[in-house]
PDB file of N, CA and C in Angstrom:
ATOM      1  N   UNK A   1     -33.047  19.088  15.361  1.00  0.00           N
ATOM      2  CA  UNK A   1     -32.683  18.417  14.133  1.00  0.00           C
ATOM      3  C   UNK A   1     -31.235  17.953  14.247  1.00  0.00           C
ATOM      4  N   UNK A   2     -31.111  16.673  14.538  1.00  0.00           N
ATOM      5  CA  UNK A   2     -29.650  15.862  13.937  1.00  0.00           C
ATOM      6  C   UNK A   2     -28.896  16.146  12.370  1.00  0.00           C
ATOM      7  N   UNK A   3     -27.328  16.006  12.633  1.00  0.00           N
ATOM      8  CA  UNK A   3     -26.412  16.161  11.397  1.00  0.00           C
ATOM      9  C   UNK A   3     -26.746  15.000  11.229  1.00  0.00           C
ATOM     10  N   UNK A   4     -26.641  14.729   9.803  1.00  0.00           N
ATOM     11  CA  UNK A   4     -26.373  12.613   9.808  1.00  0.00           C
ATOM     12  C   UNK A   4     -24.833  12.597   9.639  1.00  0.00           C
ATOM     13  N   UNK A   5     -24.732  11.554  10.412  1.00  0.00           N
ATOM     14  CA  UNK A   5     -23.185  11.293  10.727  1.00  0.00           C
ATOM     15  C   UNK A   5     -22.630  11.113   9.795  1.00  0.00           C
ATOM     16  N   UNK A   6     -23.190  10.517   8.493  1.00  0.00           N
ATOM     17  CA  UNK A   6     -22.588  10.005   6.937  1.00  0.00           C
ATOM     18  C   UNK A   6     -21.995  11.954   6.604  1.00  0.00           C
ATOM     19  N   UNK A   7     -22.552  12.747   6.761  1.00  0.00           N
ATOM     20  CA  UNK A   7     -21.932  14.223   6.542  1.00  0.00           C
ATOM     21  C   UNK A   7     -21.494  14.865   6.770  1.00  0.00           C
ATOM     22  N   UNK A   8     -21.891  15.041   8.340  1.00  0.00           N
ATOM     23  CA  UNK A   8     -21.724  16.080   9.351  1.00  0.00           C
ATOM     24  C   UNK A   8     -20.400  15.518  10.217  1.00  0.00           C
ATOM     25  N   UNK A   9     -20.184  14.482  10.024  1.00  0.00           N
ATOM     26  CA  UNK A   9     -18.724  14.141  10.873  1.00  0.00           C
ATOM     27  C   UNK A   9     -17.533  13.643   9.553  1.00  0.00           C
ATOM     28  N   UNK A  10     -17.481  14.228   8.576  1.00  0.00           N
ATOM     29  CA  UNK A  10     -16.510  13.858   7.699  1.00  0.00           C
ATOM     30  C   UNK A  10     -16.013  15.227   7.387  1.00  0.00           C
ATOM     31  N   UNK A  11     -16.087  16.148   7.095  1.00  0.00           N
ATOM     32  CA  UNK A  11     -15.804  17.589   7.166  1.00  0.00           C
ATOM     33  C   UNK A  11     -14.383  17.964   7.328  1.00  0.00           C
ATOM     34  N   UNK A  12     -13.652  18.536   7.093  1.00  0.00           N
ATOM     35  CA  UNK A  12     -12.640  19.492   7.835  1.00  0.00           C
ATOM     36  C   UNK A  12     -12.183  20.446   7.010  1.00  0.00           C
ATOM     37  N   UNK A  13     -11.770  21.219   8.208  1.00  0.00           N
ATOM     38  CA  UNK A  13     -11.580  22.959   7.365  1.00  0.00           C
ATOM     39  C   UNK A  13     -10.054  23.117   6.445  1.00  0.00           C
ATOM     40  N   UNK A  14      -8.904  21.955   6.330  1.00  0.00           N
ATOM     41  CA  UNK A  14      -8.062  22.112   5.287  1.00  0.00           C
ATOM     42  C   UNK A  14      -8.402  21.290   4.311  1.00  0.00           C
ATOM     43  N   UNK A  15      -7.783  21.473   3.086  1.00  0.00           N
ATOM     44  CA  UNK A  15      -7.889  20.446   2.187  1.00  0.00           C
ATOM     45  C   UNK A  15      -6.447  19.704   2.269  1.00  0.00           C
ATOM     46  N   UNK A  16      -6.614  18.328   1.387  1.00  0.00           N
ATOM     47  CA  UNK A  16      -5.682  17.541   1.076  1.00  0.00           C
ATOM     48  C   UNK A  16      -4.408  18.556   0.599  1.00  0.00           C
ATOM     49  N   UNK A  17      -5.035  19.636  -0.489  1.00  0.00           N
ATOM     50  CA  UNK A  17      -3.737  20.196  -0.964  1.00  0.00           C
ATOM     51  C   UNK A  17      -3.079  21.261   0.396  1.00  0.00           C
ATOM     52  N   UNK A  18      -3.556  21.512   1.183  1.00  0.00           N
ATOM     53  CA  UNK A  18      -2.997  22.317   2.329  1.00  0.00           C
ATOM     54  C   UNK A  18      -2.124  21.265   3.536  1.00  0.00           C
ATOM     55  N   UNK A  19      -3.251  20.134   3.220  1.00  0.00           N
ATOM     56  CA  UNK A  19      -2.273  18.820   4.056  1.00  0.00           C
ATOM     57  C   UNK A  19      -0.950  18.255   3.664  1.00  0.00           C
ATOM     58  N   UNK A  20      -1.054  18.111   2.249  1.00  0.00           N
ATOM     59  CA  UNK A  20       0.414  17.506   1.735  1.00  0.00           C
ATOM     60  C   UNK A  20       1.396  18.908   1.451  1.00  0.00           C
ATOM     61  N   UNK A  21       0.847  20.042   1.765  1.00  0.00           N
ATOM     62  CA  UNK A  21       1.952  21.307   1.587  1.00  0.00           C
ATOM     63  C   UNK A  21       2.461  21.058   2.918  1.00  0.00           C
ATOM     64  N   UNK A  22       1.837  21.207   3.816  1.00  0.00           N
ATOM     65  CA  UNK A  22       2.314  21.559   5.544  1.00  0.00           C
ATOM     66  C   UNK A  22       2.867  19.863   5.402  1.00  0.00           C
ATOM     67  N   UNK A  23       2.706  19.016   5.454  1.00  0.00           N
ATOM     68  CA  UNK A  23       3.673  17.948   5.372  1.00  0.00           C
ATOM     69  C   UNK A  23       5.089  18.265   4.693  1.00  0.00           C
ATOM     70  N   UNK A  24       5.087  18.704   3.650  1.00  0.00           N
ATOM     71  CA  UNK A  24       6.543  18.992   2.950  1.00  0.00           C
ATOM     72  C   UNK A  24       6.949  20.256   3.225  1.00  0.00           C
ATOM     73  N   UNK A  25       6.160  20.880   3.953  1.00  0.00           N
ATOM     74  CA  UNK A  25       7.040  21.915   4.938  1.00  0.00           C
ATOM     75  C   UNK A  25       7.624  21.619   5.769  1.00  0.00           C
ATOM     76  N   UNK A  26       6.845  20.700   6.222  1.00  0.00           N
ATOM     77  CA  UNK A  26       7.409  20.153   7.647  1.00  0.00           C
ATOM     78  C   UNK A  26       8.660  19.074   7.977  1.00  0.00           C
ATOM     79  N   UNK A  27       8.751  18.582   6.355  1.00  0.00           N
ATOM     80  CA  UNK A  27       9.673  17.614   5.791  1.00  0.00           C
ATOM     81  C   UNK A  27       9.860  17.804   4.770  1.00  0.00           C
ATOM     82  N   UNK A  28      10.655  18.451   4.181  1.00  0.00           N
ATOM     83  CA  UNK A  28      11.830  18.719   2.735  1.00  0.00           C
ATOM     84  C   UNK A  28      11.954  17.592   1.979  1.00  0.00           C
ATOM     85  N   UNK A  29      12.372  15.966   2.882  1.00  0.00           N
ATOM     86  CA  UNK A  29      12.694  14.870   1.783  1.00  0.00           C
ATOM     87  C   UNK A  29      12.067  13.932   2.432  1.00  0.00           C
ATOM     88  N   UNK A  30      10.513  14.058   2.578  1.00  0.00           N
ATOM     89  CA  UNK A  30       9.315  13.232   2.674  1.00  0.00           C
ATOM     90  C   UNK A  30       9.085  12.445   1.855  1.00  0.00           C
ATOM     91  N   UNK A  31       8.919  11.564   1.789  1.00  0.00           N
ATOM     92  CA  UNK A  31       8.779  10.419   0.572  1.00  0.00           C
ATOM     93  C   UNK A  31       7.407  10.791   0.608  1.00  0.00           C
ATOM     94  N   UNK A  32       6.598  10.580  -0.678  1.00  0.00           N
ATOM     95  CA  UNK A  32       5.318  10.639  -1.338  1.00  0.00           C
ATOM     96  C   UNK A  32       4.523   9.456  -0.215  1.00  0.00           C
ATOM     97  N   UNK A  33       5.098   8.431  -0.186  1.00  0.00           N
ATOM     98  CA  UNK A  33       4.269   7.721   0.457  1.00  0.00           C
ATOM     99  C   UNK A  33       3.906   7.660   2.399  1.00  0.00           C
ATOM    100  N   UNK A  34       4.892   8.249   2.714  1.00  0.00           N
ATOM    101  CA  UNK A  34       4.824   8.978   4.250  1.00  0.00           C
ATOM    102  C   UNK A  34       3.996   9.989   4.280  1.00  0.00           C
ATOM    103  N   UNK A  35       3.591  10.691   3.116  1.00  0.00           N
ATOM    104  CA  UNK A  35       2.792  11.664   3.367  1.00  0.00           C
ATOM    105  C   UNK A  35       1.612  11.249   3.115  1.00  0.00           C
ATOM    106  N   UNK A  36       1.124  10.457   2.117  1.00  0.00           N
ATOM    107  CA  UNK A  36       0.332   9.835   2.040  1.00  0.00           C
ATOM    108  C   UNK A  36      -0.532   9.182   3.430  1.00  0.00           C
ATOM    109  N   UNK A  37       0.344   8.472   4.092  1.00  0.00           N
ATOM    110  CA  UNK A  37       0.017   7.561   5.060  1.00  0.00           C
ATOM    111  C   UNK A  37       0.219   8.604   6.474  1.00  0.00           C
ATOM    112  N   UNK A  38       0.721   9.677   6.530  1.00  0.00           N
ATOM    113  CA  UNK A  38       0.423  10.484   7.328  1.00  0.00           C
ATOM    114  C   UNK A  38      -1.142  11.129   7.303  1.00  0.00           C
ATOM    115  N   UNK A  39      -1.304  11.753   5.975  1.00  0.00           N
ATOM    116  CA  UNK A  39      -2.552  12.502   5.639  1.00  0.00           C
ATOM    117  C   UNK A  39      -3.788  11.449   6.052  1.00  0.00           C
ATOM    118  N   UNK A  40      -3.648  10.244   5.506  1.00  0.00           N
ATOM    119  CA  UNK A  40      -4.510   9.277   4.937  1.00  0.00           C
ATOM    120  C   UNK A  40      -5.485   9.160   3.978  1.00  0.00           C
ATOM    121  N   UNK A  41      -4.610   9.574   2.931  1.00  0.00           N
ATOM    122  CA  UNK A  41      -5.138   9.293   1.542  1.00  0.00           C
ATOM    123  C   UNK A  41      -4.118   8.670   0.678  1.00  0.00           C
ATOM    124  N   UNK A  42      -4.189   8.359  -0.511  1.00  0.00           N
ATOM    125  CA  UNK A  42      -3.484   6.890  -1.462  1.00  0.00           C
ATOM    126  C   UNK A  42      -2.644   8.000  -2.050  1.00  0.00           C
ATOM    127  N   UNK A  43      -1.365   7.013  -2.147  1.00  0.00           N
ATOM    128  CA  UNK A  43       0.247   7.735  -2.569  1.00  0.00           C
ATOM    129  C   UNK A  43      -0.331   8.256  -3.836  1.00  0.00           C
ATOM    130  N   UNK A  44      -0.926   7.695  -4.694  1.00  0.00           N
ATOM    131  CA  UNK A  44      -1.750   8.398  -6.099  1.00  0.00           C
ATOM    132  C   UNK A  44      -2.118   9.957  -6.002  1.00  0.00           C
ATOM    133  N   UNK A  45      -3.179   9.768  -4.769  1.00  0.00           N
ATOM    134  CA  UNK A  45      -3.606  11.174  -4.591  1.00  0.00           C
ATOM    135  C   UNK A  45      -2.545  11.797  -4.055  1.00  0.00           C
ATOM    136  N   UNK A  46      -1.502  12.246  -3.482  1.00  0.00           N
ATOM    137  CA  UNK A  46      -0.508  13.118  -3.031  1.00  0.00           C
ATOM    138  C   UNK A  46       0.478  13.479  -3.957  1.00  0.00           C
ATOM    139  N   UNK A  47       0.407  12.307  -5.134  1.00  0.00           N
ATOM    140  CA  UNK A  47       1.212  12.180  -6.291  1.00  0.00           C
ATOM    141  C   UNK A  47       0.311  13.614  -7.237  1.00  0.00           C
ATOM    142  N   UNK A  48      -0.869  13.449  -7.202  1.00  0.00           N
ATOM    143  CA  UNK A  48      -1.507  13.650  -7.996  1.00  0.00           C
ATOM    144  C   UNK A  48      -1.557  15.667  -7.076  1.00  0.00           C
ATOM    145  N   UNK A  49      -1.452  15.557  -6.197  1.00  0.00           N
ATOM    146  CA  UNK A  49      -1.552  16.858  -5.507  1.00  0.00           C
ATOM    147  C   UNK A  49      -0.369  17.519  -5.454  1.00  0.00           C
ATOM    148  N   UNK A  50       0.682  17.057  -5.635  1.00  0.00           N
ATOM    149  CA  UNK A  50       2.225  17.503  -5.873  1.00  0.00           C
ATOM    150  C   UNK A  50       2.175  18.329  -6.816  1.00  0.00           C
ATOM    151  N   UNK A  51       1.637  17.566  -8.135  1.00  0.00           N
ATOM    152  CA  UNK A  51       1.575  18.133  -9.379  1.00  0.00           C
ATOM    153  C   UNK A  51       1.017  18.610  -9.676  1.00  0.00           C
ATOM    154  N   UNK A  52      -0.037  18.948  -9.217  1.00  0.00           N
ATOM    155  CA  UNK A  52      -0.934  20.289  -8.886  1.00  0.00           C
ATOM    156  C   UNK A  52       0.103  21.741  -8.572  1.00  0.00           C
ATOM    157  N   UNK A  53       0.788  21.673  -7.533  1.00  0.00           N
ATOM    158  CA  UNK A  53       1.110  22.407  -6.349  1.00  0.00           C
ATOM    159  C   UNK A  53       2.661  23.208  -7.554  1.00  0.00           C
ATOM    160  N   UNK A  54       2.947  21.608  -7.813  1.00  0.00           N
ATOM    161  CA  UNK A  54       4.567  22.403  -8.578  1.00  0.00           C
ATOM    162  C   UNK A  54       3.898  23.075 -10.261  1.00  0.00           C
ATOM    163  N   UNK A  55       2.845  22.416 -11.006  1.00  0.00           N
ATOM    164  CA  UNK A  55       2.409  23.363 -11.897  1.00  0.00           C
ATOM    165  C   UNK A  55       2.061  24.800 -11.608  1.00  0.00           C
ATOM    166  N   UNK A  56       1.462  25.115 -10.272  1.00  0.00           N
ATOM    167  CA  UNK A  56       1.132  26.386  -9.890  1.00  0.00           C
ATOM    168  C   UNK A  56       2.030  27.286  -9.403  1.00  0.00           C
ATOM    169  N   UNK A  57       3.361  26.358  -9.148  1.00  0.00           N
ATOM    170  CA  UNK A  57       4.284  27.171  -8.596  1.00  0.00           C
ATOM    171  C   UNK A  57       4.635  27.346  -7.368  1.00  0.00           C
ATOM    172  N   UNK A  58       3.688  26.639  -6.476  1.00  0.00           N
ATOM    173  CA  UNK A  58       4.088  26.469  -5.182  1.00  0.00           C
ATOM    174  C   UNK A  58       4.980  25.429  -4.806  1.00  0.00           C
ATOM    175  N   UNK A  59       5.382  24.501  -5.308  1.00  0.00           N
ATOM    176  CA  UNK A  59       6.349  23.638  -4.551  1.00  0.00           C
ATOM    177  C   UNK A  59       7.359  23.699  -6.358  1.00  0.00           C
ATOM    178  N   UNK A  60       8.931  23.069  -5.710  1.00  0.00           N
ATOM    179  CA  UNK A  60       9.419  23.045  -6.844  1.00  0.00           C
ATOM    180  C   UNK A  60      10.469  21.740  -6.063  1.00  0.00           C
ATOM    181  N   UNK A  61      10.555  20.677  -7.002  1.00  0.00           N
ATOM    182  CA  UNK A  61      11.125  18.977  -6.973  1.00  0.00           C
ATOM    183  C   UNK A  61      12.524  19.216  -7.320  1.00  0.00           C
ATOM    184  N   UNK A  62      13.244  18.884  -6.281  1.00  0.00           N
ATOM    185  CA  UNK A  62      14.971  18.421  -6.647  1.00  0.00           C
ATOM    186  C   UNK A  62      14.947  17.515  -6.316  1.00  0.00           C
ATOM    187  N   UNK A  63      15.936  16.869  -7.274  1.00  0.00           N
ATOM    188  CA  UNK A  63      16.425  15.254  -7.008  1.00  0.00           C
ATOM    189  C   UNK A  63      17.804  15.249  -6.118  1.00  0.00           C
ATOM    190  N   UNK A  64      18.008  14.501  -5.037  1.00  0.00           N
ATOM    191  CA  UNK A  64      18.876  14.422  -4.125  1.00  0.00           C
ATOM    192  C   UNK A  64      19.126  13.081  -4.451  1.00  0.00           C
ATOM    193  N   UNK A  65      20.093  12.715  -5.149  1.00  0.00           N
ATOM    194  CA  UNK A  65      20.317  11.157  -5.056  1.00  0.00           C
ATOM    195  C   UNK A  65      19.458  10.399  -5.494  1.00  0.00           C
ATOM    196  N   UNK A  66      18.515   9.401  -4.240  1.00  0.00           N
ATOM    197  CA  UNK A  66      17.407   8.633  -5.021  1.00  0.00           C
ATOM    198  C   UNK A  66      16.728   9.321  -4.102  1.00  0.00           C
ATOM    199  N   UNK A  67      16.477  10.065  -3.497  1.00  0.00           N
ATOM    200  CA  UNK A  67      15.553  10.861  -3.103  1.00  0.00           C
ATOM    201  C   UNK A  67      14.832  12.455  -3.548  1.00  0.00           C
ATOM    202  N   UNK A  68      13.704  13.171  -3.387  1.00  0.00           N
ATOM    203  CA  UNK A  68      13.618  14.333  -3.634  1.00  0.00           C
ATOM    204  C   UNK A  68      13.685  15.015  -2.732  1.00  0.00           C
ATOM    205  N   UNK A  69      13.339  16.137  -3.019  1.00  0.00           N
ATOM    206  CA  UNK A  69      13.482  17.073  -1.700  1.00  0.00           C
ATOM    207  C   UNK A  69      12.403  18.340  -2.677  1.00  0.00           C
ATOM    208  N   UNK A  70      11.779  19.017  -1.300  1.00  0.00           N
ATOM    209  CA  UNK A  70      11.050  19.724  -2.027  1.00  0.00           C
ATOM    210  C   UNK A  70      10.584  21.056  -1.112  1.00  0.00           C
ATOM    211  N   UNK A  71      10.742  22.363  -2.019  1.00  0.00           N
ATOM    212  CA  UNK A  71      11.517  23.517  -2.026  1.00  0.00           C
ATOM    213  C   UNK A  71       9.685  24.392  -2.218  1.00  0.00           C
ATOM    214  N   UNK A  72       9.556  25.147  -1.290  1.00  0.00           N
ATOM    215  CA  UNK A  72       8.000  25.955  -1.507  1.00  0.00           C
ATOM    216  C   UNK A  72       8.532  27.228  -1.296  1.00  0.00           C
ATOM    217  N   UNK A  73       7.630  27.937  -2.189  1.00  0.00           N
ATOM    218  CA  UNK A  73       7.703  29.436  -2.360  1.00  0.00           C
ATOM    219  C   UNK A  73       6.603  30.130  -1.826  1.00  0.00           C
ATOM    220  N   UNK A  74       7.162  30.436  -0.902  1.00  0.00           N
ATOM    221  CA  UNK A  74       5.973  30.588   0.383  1.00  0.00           C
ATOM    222  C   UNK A  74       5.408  32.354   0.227  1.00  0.00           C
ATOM    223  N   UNK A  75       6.173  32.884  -0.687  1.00  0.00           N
ATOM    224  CA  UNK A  75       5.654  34.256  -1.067  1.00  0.00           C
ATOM    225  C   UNK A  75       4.179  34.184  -2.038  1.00  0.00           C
ATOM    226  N   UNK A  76       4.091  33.133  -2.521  1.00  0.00           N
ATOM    227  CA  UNK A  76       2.991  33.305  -3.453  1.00  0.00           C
ATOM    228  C   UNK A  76       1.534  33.001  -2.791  1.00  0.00           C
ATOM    229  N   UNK A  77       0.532  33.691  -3.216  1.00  0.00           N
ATOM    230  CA  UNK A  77      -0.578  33.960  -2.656  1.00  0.00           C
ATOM    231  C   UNK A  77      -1.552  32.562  -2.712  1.00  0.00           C
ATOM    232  N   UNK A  78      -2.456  33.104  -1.452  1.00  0.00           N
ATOM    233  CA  UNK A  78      -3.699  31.642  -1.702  1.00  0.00           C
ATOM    234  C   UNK A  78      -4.668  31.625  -2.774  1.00  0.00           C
ATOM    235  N   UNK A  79      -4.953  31.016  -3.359  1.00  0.00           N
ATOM    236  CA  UNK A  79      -5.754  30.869  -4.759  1.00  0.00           C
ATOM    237  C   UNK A  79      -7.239  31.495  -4.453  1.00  0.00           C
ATOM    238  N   UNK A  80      -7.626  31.271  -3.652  1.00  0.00           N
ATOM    239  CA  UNK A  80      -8.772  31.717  -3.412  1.00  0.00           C
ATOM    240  C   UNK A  80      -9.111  33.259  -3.057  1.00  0.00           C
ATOM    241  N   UNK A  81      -9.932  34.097  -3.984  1.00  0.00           N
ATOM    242  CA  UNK A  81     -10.270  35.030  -3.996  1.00  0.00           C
ATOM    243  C   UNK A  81     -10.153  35.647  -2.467  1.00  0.00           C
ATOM    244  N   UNK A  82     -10.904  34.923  -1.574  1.00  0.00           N
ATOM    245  CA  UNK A  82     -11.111  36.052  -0.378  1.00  0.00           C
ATOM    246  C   UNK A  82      -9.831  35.530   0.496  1.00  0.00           C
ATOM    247  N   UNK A  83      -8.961  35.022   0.141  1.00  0.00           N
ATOM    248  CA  UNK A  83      -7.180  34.973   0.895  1.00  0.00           C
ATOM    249  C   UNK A  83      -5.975  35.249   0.095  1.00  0.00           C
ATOM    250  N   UNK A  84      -6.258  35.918  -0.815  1.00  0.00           N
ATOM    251  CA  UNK A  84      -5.494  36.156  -2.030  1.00  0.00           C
ATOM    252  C   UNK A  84      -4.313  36.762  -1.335  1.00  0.00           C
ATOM    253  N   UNK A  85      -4.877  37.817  -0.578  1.00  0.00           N
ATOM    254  CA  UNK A  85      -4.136  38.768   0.037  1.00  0.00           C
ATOM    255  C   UNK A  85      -3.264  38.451   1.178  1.00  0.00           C
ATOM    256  N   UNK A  86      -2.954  36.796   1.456  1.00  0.00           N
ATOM    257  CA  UNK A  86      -1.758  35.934   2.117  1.00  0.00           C
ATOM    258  C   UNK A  86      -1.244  35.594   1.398  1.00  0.00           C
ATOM    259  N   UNK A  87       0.182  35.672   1.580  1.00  0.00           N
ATOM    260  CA  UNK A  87       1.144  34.378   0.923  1.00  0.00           C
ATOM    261  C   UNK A  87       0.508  33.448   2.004  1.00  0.00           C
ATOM    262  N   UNK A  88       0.877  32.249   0.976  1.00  0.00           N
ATOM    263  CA  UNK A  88       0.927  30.766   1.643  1.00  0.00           C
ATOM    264  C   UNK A  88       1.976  30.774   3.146  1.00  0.00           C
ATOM    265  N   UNK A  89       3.172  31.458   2.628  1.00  0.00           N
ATOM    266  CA  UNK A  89       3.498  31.296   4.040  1.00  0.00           C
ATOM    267  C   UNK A  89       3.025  31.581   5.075  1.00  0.00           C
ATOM    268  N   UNK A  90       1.846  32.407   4.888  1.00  0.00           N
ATOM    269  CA  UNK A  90       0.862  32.773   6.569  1.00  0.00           C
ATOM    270  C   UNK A  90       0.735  31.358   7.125  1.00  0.00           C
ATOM    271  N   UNK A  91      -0.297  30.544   5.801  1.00  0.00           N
ATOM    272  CA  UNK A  91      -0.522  29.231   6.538  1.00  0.00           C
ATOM    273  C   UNK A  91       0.165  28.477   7.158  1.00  0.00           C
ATOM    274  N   UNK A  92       1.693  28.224   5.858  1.00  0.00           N
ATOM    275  CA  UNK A  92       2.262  27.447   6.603  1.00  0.00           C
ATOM    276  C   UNK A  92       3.201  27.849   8.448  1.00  0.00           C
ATOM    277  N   UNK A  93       3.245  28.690   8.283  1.00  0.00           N
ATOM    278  CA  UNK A  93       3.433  29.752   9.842  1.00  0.00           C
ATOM    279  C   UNK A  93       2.901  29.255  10.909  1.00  0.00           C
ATOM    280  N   UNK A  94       1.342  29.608  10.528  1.00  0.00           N
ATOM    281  CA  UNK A  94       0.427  29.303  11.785  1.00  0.00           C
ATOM    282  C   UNK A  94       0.765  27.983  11.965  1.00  0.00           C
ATOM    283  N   UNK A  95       0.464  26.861  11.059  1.00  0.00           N
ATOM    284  CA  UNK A  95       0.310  25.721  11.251  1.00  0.00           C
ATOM    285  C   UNK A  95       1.593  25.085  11.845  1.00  0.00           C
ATOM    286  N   UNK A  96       2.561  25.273  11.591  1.00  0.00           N
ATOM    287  CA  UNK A  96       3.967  24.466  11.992  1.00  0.00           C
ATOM    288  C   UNK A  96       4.702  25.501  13.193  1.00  0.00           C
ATOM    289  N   UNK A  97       4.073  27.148  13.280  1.00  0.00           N
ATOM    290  CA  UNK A  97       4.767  27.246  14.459  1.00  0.00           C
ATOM    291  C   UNK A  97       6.285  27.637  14.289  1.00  0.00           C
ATOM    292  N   UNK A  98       6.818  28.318  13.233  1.00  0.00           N
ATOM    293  CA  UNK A  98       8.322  28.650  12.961  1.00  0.00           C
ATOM    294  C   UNK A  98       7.746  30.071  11.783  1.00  0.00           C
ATOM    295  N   UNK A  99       8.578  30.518  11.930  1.00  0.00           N
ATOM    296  CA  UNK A  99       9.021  31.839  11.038  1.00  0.00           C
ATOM    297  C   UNK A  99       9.711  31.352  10.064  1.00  0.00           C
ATOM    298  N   UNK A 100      10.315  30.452   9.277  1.00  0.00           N
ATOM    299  CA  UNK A 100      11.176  30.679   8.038  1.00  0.00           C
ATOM    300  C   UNK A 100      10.709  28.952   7.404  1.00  0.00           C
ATOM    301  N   UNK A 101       9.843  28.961   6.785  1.00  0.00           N
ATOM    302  CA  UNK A 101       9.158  27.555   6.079  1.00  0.00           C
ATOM    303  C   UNK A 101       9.742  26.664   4.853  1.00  0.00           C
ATOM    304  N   UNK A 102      11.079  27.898   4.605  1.00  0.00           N
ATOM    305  CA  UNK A 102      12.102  26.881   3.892  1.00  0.00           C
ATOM    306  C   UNK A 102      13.273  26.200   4.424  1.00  0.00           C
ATOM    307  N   UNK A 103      13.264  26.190   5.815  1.00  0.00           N
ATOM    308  CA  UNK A 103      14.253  25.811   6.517  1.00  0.00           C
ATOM    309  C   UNK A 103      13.432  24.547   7.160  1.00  0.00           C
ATOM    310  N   UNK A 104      14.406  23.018   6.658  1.00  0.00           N
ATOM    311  CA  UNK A 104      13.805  21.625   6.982  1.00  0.00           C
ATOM    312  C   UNK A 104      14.004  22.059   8.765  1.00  0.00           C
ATOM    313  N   UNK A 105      12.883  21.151   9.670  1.00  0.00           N
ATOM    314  CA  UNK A 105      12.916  21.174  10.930  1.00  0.00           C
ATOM    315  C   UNK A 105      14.500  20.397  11.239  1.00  0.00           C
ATOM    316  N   UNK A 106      15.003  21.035  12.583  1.00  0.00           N
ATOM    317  CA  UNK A 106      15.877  20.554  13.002  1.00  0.00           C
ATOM    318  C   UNK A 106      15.978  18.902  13.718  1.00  0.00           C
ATOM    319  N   UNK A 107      16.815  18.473  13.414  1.00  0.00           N
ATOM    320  CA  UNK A 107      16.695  16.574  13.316  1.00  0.00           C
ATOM    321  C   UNK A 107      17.117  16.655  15.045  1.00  0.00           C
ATOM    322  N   UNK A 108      16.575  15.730  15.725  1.00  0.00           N
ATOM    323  CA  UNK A 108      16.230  15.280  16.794  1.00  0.00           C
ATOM    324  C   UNK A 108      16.957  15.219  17.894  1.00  0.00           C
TER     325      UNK A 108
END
């Protein structure tokens, strides 16, 4: 028995909101629309996932000039019942590969 490709090849194991976190981990003063076009989904939706993230308490917005910058509290736990028992910073850890997820990567 075949997957149909319309299902079985669209899948993946993070969500958008785990994609645009590890993006602004990974970049402090990411413009909304770089992340967007990194992830590949519409500046709306990342807009719309921000504000998700800072109502819950995981990310928190400073204004730098005309830019933001944006600050995660990597102690607070994963929403989901059976990972409760991680802070977010596990994820962001594994995924980026550094120990301290409030510290912007070092510039080039």
């Amino acid at each position: 028995m075949s997957v149909s490709s319309t299902r079985g090849d669209t899948w993946t194991f993070l969500t958008n909101h785990a994609r645009v976190l590890l993006c602004l981990a990974d970049d402090p003063e990411a413009r909304l629309r770089d992340v967007a076009s990194s992830i590949g989904i519409t500046e709306r939706a990342v807009q719309l996932i921000v504000a998700d993230l800072e109502s819950a308490g995981y990310l928190t917005r400073t204004r730098v000039g005309r830019r933001n910058r944006y600050t995660i509290d990597a102690t607070l736990a994963l929403r989901h019942p059976h990972e409760a028992h991680h802070p977010v910073g596990d994820l962001l850890n594994t995924f980026l590969h550094r120990e301290d997820t409030q510290e912007p990567r070092p510039a080039p």
